[in-house]
Protein backbone atom coordinates (compact mmCIF):
# COMPACT_ATOMS: atom_id res chain seq x y z
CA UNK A 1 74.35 109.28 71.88
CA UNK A 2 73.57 112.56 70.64
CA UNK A 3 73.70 114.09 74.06
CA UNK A 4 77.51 113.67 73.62
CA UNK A 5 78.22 114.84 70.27
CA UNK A 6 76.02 117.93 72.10
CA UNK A 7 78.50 118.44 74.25
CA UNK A 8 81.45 117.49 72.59
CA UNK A 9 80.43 120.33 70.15
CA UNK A 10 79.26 123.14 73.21
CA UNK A 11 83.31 122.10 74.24
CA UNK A 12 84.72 122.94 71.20
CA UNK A 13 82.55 126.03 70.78
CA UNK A 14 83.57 127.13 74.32
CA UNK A 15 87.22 126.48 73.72
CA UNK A 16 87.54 128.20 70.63
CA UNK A 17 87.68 132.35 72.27
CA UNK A 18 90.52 132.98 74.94
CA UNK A 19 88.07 133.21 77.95
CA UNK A 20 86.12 130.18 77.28
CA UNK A 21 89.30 128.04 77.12
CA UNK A 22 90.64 129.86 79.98
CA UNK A 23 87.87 128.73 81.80
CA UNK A 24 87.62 125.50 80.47
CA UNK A 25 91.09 124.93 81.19
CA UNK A 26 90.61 126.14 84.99
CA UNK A 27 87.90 123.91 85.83
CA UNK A 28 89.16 120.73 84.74
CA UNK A 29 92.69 121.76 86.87
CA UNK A 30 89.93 122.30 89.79
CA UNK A 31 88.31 118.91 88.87
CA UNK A 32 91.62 117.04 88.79
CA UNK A 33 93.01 118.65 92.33
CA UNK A 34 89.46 117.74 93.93
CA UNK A 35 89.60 114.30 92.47
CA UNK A 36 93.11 113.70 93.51
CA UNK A 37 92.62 115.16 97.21
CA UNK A 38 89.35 112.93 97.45
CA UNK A 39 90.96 109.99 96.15
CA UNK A 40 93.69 110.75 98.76
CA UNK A 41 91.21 110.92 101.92
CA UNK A 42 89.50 107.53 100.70
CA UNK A 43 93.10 105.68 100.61
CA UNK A 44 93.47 107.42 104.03
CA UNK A 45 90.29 106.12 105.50
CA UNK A 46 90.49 102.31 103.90
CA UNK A 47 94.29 102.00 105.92
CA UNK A 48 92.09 103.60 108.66
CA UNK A 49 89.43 100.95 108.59
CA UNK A 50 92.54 98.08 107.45
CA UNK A 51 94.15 99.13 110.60
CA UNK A 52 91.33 98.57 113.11
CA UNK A 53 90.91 95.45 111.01
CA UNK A 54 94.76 94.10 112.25
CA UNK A 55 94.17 95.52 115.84
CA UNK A 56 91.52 93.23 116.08
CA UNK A 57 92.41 90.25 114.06
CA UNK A 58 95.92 90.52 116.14
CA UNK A 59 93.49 90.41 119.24
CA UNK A 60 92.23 87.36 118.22
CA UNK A 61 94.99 85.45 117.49
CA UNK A 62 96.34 86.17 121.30
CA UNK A 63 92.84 85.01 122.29
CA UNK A 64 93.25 81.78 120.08
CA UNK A 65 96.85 81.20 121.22
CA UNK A 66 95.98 81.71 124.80
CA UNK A 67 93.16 79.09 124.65
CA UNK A 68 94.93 76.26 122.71
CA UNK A 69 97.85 77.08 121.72
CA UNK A 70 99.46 74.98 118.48
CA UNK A 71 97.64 71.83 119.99
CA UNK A 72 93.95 73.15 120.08
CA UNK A 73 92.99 74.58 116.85
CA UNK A 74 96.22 75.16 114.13
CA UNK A 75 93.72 75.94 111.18
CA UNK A 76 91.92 78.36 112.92
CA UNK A 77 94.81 79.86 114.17
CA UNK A 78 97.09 80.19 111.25
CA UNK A 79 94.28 81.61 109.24
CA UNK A 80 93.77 84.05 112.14
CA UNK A 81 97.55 85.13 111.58
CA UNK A 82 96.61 85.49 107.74
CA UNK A 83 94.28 87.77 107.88
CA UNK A 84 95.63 89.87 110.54
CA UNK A 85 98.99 90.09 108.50
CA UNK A 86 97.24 91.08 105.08
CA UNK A 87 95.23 93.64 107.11
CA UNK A 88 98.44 95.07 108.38
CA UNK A 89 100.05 94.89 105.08
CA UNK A 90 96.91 96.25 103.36
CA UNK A 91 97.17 99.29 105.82
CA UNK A 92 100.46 99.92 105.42
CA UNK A 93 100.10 100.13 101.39
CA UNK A 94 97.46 102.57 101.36
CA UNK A 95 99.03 104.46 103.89
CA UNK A 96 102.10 104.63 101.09
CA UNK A 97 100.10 105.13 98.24
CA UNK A 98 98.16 108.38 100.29
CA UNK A 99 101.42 110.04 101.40
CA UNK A 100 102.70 109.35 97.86
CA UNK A 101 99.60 111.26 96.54
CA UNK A 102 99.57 114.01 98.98
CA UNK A 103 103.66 114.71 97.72
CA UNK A 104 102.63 115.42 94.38
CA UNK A 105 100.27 117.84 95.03
């Protein structure tokens, strides 16, 4: 606990002359744009990995349909449709939410 009041106090000692709060103020705008573009790549990559997720749940359900049909196996099937439309719904949402991110930038 006293490691933060330590720093809480080396912050307020730091901001307190023009150049330290210059420079305080500069690297957390750098932190936030580095956090923001990183959080932007991993929404970019989990739609990524949610896509290739649908392609292949969508190849399964052809594979299940093409076996049976409605008559063989309707759990398996309709749970096979499930997941492959959350996956493509999931994709398409983070997709959204990157693009959104990368605008405000």
């Amino acid at each position: 606990m006293a490691n933060i009041s330590l720093l809480k106090n080396s912050a307020k000692a730091l901001t307190r002359s023009r150049l330290g709060y210059a420079l305080f103020s500069g690297a957390k705008s750098l932190a936030g744009s580095f956090a923001r573009i990183f959080y932007s790549l991993w929404l970019e990559f989990v739609a990524l990995l949610a896509a290739f997720f649908t392609l292949r749940a969508g190849n399964d359900v052809v594979k299940v349909y093409r076996n049976s049909g409605l008559s063989g196996d309707p759990k398996r099937l309709w749970i096979t449709v499930a997941v492959t439309l959350f996956c493509g719904w999931f994709s398409v949402a983070c997709f959204l939410k990157a693009r959104r991110m990368s605008k405000k930038t």
